[in-house]
N, C-alpha and C. Protein backbone atom coordinates (compact mmCIF):
# COMPACT_ATOMS: atom_id res chain seq x y z
N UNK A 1 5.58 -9.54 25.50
CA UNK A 1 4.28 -9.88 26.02
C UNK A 1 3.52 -8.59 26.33
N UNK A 2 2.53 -8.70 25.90
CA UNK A 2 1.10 -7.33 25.97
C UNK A 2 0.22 -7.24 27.10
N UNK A 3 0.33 -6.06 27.57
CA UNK A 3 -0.80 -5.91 28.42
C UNK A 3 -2.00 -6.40 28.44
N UNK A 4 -2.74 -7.13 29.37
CA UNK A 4 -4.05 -7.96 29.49
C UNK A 4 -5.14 -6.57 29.55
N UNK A 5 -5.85 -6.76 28.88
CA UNK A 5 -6.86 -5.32 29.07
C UNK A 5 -7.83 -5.87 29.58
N UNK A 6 -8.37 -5.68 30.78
CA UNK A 6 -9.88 -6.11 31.54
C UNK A 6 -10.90 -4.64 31.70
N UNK A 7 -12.19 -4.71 31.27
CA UNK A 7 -13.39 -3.90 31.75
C UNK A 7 -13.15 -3.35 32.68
N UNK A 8 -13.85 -2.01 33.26
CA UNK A 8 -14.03 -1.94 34.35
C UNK A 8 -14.95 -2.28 35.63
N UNK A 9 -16.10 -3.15 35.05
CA UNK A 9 -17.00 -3.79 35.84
C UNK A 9 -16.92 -5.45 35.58
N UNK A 10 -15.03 -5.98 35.59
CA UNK A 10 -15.12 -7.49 35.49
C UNK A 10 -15.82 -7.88 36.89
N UNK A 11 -15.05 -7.16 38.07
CA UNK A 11 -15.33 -7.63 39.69
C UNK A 11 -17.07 -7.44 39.45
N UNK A 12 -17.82 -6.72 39.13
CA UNK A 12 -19.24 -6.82 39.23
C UNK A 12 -19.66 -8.48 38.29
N UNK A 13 -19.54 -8.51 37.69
CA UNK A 13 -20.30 -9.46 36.58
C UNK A 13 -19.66 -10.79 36.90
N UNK A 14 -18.59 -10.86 37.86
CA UNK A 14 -17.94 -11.99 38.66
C UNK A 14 -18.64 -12.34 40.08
N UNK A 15 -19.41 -11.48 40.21
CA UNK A 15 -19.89 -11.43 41.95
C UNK A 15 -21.17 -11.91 41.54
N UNK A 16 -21.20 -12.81 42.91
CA UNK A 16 -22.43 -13.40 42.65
C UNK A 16 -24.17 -12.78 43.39
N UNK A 17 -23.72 -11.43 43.36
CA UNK A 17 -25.02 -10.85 43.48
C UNK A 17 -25.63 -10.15 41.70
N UNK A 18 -24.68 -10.70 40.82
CA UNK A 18 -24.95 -9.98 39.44
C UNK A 18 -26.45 -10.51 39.16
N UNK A 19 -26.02 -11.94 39.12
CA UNK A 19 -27.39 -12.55 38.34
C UNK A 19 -28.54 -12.15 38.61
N UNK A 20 -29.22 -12.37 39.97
CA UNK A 20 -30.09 -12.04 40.31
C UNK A 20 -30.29 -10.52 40.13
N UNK A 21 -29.72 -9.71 40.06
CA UNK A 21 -29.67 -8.13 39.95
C UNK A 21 -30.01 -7.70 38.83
N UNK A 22 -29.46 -8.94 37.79
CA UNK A 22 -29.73 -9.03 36.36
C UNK A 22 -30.91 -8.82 35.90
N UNK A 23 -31.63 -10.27 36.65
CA UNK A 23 -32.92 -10.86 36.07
C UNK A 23 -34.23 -9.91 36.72
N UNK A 24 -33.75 -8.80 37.70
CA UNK A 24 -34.40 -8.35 38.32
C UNK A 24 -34.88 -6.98 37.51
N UNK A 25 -33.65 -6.38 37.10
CA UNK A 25 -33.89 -5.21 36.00
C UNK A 25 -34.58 -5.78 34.98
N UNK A 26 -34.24 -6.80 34.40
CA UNK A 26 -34.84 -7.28 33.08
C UNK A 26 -36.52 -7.21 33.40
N UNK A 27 -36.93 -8.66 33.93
CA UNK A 27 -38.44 -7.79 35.24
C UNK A 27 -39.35 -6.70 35.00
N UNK A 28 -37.85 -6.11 35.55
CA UNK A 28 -38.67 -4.36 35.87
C UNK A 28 -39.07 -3.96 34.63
N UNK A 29 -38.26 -4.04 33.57
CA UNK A 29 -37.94 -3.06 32.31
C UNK A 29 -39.06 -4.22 31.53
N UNK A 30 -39.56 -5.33 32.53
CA UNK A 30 -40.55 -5.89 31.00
C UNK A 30 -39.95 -6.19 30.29
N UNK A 31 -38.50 -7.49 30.14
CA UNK A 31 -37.93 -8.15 28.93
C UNK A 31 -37.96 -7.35 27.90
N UNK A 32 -37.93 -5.83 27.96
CA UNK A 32 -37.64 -5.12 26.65
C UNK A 32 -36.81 -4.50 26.68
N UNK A 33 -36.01 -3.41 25.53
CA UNK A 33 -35.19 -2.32 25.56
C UNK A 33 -36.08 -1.10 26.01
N UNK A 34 -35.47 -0.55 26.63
CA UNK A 34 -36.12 0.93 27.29
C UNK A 34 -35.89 1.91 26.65
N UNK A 35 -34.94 1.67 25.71
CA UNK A 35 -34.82 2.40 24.26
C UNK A 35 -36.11 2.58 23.18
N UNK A 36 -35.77 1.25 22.72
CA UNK A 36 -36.38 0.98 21.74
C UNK A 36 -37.37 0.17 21.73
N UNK A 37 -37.62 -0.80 23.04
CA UNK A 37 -38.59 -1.80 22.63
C UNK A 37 -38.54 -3.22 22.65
N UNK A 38 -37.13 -3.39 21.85
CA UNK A 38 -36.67 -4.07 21.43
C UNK A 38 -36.76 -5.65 22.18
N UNK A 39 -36.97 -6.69 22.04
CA UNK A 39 -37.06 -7.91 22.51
C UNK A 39 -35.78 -8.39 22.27
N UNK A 40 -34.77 -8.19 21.59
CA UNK A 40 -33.75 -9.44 21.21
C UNK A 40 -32.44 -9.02 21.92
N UNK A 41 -31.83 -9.66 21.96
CA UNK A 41 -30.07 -9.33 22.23
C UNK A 41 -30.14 -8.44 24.14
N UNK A 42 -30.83 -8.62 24.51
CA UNK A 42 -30.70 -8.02 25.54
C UNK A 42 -29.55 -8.15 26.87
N UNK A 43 -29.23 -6.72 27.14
CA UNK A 43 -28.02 -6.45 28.16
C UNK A 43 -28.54 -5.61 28.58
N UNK A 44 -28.30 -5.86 30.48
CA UNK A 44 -28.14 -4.70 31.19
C UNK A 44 -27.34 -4.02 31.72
N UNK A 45 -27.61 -2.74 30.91
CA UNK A 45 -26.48 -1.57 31.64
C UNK A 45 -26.82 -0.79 32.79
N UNK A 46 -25.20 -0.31 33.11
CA UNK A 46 -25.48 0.56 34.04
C UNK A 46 -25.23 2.02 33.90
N UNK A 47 -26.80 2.76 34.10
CA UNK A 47 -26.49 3.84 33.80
C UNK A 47 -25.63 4.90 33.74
N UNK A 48 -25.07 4.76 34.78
CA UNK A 48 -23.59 5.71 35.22
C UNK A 48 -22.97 4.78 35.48
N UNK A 49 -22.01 4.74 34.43
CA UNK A 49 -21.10 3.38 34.55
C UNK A 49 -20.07 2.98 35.54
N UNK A 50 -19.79 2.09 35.59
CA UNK A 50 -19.15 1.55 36.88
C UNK A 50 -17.79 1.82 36.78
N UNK A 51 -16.76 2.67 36.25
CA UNK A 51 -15.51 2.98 35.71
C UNK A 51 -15.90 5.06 37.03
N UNK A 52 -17.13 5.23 36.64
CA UNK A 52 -17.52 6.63 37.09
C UNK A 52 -18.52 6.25 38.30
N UNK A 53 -18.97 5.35 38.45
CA UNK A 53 -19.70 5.07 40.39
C UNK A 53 -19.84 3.79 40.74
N UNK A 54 -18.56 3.20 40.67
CA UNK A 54 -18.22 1.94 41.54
C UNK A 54 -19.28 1.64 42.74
N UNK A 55 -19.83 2.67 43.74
CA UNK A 55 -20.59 2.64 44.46
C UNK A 55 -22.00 2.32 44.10
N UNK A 56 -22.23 1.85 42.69
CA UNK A 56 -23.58 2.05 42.52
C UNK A 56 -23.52 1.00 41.42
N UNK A 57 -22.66 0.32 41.30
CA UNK A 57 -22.53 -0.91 40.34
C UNK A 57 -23.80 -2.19 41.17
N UNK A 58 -24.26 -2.45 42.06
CA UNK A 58 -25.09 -3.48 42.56
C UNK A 58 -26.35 -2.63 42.76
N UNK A 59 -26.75 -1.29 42.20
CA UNK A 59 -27.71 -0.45 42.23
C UNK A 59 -28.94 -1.12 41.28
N UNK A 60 -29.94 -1.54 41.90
CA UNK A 60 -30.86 -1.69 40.49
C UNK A 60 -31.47 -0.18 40.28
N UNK A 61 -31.51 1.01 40.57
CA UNK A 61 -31.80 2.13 40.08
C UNK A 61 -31.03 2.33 39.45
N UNK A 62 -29.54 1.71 39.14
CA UNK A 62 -28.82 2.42 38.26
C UNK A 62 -28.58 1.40 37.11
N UNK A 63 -29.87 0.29 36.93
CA UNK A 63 -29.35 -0.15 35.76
C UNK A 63 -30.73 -0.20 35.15
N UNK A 64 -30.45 -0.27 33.73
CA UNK A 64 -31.58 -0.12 32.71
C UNK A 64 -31.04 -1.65 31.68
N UNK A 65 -31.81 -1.95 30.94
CA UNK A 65 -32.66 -3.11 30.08
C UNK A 65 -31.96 -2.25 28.40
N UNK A 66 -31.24 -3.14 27.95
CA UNK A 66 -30.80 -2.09 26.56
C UNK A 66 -30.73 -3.47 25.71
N UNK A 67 -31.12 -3.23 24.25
CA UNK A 67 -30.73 -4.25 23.47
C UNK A 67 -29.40 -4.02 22.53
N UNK A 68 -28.68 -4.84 22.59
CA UNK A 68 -27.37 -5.06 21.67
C UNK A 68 -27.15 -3.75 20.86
N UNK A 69 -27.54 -3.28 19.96
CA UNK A 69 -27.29 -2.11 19.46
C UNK A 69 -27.59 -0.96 20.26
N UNK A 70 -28.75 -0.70 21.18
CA UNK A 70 -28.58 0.42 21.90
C UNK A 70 -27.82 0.39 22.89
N UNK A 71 -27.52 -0.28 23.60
CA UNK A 71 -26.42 -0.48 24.34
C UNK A 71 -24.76 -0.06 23.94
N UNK A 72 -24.76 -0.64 22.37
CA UNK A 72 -23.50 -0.17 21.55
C UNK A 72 -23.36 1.17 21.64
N UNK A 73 -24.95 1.82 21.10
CA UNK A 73 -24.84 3.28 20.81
C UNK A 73 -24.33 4.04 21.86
N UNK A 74 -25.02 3.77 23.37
CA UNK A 74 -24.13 4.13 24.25
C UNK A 74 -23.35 4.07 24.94
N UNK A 75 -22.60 3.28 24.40
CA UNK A 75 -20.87 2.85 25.02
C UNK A 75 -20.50 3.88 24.30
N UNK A 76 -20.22 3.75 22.81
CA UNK A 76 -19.86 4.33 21.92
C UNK A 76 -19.59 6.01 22.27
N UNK A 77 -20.93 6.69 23.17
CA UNK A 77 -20.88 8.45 22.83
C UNK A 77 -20.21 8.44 24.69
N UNK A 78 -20.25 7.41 25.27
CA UNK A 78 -19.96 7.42 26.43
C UNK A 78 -18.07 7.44 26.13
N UNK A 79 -17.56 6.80 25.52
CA UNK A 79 -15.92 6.52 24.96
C UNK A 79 -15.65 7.55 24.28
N UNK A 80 -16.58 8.46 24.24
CA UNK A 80 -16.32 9.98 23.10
C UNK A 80 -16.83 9.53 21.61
N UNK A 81 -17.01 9.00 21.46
CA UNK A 81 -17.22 8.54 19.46
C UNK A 81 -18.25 9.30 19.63
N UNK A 82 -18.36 10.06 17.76
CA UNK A 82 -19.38 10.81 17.94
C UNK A 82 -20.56 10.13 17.59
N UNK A 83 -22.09 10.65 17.32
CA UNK A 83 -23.41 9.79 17.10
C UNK A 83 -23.22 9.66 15.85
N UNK A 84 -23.79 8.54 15.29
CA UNK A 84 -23.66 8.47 13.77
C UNK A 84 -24.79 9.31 13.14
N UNK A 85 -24.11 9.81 11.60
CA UNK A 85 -24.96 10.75 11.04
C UNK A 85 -25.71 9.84 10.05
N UNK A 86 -27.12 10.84 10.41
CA UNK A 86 -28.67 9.97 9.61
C UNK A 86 -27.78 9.38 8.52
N UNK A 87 -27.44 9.95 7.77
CA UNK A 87 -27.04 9.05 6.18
C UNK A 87 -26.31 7.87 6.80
N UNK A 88 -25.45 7.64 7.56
CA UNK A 88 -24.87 6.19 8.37
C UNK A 88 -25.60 5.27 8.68
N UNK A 89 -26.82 6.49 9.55
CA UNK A 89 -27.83 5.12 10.84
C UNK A 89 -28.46 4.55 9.08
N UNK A 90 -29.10 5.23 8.61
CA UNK A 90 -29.52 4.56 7.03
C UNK A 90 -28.97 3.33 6.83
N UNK A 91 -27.86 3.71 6.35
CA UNK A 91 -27.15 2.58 5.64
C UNK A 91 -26.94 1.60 6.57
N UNK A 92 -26.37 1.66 7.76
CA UNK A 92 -26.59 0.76 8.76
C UNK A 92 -27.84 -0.01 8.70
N UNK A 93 -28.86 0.47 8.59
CA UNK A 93 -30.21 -0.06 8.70
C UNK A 93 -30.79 -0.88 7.51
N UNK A 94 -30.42 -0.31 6.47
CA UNK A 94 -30.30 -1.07 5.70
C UNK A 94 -29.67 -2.39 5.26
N UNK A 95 -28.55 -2.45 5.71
CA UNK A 95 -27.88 -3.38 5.91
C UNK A 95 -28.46 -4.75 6.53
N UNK A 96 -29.02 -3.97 8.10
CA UNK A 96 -29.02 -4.69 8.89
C UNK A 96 -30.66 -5.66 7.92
N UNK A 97 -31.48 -5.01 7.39
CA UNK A 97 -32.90 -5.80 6.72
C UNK A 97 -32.38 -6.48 6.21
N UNK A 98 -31.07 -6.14 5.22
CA UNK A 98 -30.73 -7.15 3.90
C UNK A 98 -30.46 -8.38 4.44
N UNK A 99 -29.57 -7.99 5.75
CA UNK A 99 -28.90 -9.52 6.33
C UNK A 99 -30.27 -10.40 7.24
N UNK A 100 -31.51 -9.77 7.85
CA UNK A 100 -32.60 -10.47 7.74
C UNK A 100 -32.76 -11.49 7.26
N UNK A 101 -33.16 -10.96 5.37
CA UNK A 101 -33.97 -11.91 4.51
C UNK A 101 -33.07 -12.89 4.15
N UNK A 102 -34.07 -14.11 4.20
CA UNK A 102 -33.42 -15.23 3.72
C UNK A 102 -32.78 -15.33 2.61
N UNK A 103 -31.74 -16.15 2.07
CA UNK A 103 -31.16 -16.14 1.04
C UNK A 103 -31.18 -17.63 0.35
N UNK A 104 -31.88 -17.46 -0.71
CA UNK A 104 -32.15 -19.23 -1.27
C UNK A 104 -30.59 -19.41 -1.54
N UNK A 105 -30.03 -20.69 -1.88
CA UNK A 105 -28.91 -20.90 -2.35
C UNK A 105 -29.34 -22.31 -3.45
N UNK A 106 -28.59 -22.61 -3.65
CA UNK A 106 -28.42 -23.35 -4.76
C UNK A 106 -27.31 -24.68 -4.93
N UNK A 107 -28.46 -25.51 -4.09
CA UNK A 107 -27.87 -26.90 -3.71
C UNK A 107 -28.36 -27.44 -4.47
């Protein structure tokens, strides 16, 4: 039997001061990414993550409005991975239009 691996901010996102803390950043940040803009997929992080200031996990100064991929991006350089190189974010991006457009099929 394998070790259970839990987050380090399960106890935050279990407590019931999250939600409201949630909807409050979202609010602030104007239902967008503070990145990018972005309207869709939205999560809020916390800037200095809660693994590095437990004390500041119920902080709304310490959380920001990120959408699904920017949010990824910085987990990602936060875990050490390095940034992806332009020729990647490309192809990534590309990708991501192709899977956009609709695809007729043939019923």
């Amino acid at each position: 039997m394998g070790m259970k691996w839990q987050r380090h901010g399960t106890w935050v996102y279990k407590d019931r001061r999250w939600p409201p803390l949630r909807l409050m950043a979202k609010r602030r940040d104007g239902f967008a990414c503070v990145k990018c803009g972005s309207r869709y997929r939205l999560e809020v992080d916390h800037v200095e993550p809660v693994r590095d200031a437990p004390g500041r996990a119920f902080d709304l100064d310490n959380l920001q409005t990120l959408c699904g991929p920017c949010h990824g991006t910085k987990t990602r350089i936060e875990a050490g991975h390095p940034e992806l190189s332009p020729e990647r974010k490309k192809w990534r991006d590309l990708l991501r239009q192709m899977e956009g457009k609709k695809h007729v099929g043939l019923n």
